[in-house]
N, C-alpha and C. Protein backbone atom coordinates (compact mmCIF):
# COMPACT_ATOMS: atom_id res chain seq x y z
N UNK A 1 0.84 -1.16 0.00
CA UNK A 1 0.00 0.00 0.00
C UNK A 1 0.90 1.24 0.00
N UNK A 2 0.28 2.22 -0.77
CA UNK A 2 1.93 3.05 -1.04
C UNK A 2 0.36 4.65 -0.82
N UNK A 3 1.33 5.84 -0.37
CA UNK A 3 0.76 7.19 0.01
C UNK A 3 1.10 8.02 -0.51
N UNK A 4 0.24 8.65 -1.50
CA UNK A 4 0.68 9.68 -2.57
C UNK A 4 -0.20 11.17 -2.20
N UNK A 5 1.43 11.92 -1.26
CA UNK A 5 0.29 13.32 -1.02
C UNK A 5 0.07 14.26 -2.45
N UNK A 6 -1.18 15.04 -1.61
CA UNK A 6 -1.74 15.83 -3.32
C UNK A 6 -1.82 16.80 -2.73
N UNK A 7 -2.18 17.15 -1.59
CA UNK A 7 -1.85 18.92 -0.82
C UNK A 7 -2.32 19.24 0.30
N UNK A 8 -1.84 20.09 0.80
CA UNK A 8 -2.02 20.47 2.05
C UNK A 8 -2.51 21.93 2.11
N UNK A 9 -3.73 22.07 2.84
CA UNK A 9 -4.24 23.45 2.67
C UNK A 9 -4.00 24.01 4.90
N UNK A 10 -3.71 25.08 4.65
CA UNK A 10 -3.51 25.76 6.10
C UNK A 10 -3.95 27.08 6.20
N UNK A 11 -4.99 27.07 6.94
CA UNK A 11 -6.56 27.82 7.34
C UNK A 11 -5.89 28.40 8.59
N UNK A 12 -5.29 30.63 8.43
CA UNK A 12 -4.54 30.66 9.67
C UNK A 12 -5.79 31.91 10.36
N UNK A 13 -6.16 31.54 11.13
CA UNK A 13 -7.31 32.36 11.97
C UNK A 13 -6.65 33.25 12.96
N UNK A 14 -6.84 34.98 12.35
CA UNK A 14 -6.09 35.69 12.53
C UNK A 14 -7.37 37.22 13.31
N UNK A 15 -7.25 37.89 14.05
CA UNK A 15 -8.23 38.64 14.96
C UNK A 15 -7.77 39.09 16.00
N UNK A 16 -8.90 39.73 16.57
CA UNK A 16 -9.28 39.75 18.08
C UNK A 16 -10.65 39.58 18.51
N UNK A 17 -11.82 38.82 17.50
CA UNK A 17 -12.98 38.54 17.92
C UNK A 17 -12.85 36.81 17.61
N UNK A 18 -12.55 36.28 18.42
CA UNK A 18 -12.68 34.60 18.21
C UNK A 18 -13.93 34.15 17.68
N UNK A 19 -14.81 34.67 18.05
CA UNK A 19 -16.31 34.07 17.36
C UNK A 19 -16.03 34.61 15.53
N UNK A 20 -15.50 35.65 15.03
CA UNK A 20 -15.62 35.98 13.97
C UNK A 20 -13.95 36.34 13.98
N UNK A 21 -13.34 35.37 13.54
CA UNK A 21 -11.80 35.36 12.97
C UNK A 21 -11.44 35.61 11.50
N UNK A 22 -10.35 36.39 10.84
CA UNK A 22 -10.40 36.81 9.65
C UNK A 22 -10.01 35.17 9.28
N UNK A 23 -10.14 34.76 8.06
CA UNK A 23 -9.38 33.18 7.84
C UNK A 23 -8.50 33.80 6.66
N UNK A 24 -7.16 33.29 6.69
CA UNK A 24 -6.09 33.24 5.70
C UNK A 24 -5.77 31.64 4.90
N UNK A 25 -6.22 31.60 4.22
CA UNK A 25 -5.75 30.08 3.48
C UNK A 25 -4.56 29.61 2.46
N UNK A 26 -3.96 29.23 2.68
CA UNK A 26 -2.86 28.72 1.57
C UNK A 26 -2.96 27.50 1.10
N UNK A 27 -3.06 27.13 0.11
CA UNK A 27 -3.32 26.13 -0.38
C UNK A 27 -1.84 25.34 -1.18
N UNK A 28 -1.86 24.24 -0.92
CA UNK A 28 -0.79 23.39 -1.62
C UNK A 28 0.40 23.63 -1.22
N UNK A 29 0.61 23.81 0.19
CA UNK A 29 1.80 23.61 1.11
C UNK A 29 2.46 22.60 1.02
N UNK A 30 3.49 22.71 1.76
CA UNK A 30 4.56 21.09 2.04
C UNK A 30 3.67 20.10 2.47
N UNK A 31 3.72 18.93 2.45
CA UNK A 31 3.45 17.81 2.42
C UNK A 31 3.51 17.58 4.11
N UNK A 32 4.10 17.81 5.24
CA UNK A 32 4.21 17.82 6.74
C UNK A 32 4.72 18.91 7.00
N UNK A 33 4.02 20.32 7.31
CA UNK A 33 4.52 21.33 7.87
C UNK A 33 4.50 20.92 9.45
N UNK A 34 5.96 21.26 9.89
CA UNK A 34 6.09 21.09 11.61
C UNK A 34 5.30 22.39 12.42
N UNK A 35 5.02 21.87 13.51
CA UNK A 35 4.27 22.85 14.00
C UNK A 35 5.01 24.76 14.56
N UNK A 36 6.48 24.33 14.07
CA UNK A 36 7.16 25.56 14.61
C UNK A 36 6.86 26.47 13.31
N UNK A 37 6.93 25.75 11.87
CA UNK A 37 6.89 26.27 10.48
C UNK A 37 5.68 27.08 10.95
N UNK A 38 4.35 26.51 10.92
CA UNK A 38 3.26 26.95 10.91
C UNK A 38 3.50 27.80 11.97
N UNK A 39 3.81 28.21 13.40
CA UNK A 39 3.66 29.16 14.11
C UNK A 39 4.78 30.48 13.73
N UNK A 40 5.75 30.12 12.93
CA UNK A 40 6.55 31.08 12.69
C UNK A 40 5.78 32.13 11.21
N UNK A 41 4.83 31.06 10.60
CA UNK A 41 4.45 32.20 9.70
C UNK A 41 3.19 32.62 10.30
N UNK A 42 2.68 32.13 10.82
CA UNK A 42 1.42 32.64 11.80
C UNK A 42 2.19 34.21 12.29
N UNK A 43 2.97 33.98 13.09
CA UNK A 43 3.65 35.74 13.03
C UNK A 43 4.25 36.29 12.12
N UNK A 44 4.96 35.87 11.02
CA UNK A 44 5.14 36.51 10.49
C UNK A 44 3.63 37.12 9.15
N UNK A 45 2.41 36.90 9.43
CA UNK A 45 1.04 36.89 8.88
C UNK A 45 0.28 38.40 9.75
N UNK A 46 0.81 37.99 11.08
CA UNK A 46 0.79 38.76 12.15
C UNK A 46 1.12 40.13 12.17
N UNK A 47 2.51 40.46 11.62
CA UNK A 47 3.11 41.18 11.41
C UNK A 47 2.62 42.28 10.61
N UNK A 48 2.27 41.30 8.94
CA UNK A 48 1.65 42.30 7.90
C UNK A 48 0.45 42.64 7.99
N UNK A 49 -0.48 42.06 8.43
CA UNK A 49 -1.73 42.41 8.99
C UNK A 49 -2.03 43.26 10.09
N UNK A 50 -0.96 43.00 11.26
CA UNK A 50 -1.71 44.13 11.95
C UNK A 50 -2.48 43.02 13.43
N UNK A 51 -2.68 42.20 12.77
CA UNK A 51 -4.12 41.26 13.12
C UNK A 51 -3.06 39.66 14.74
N UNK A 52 -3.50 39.94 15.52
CA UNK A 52 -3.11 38.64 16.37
C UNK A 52 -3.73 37.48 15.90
N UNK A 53 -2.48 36.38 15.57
CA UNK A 53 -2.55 35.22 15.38
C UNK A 53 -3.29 34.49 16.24
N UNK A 54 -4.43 33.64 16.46
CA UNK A 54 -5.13 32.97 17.27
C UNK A 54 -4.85 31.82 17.25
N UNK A 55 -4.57 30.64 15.43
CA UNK A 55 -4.29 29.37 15.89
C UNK A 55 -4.40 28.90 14.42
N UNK A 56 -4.08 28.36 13.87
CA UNK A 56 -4.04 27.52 12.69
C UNK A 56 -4.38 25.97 12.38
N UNK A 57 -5.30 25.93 11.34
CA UNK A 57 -5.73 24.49 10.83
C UNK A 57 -4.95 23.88 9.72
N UNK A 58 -4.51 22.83 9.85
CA UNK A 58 -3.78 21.85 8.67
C UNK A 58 -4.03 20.96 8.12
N UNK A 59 -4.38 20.96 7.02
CA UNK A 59 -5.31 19.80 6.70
C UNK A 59 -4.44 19.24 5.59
N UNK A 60 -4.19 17.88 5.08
CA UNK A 60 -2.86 17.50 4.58
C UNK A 60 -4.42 16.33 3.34
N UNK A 61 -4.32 16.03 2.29
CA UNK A 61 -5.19 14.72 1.57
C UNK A 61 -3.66 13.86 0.85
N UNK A 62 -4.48 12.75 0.80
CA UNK A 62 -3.32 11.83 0.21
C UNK A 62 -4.60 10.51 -0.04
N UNK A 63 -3.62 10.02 -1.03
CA UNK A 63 -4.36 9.16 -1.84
C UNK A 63 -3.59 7.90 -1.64
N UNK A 64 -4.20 7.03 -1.11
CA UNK A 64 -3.60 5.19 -0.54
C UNK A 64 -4.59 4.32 -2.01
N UNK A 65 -2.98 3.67 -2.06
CA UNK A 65 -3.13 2.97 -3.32
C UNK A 65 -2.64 1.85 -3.43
């Protein structure tokens, strides 16, 4: 059985109203972003916006074959 990734999308929820967070999406990231990657661009997202980083989603698809 062999794992063929196809992409990774990362949903970075950026604010100061948690019920209504701006969402930033990137689509077709690395294949395992570590969680320091993702918090280092979370500030650096931070930065150009203006906007406090709250927390980020990673969602990775792959196809088993």
């Amino acid at each position: 059985m062999t794992k063929t990734w196809l992409k990774t999308s990362i949903t970075f929820l950026m604010g100061t109203d948690p019920a209504h967070p701006v969402h930033i999406v990137l689509n077709n990231g690395v294949a395992a972003p570590e969680s320091e990657q993702v918090e280092a661009f979370g500030s650096y997202l931070a930065n150009l916006t203006g906007l406090p980083f709250i927390r980020a989603n990673v969602t990775t698809q792959n196809a088993v074959a």
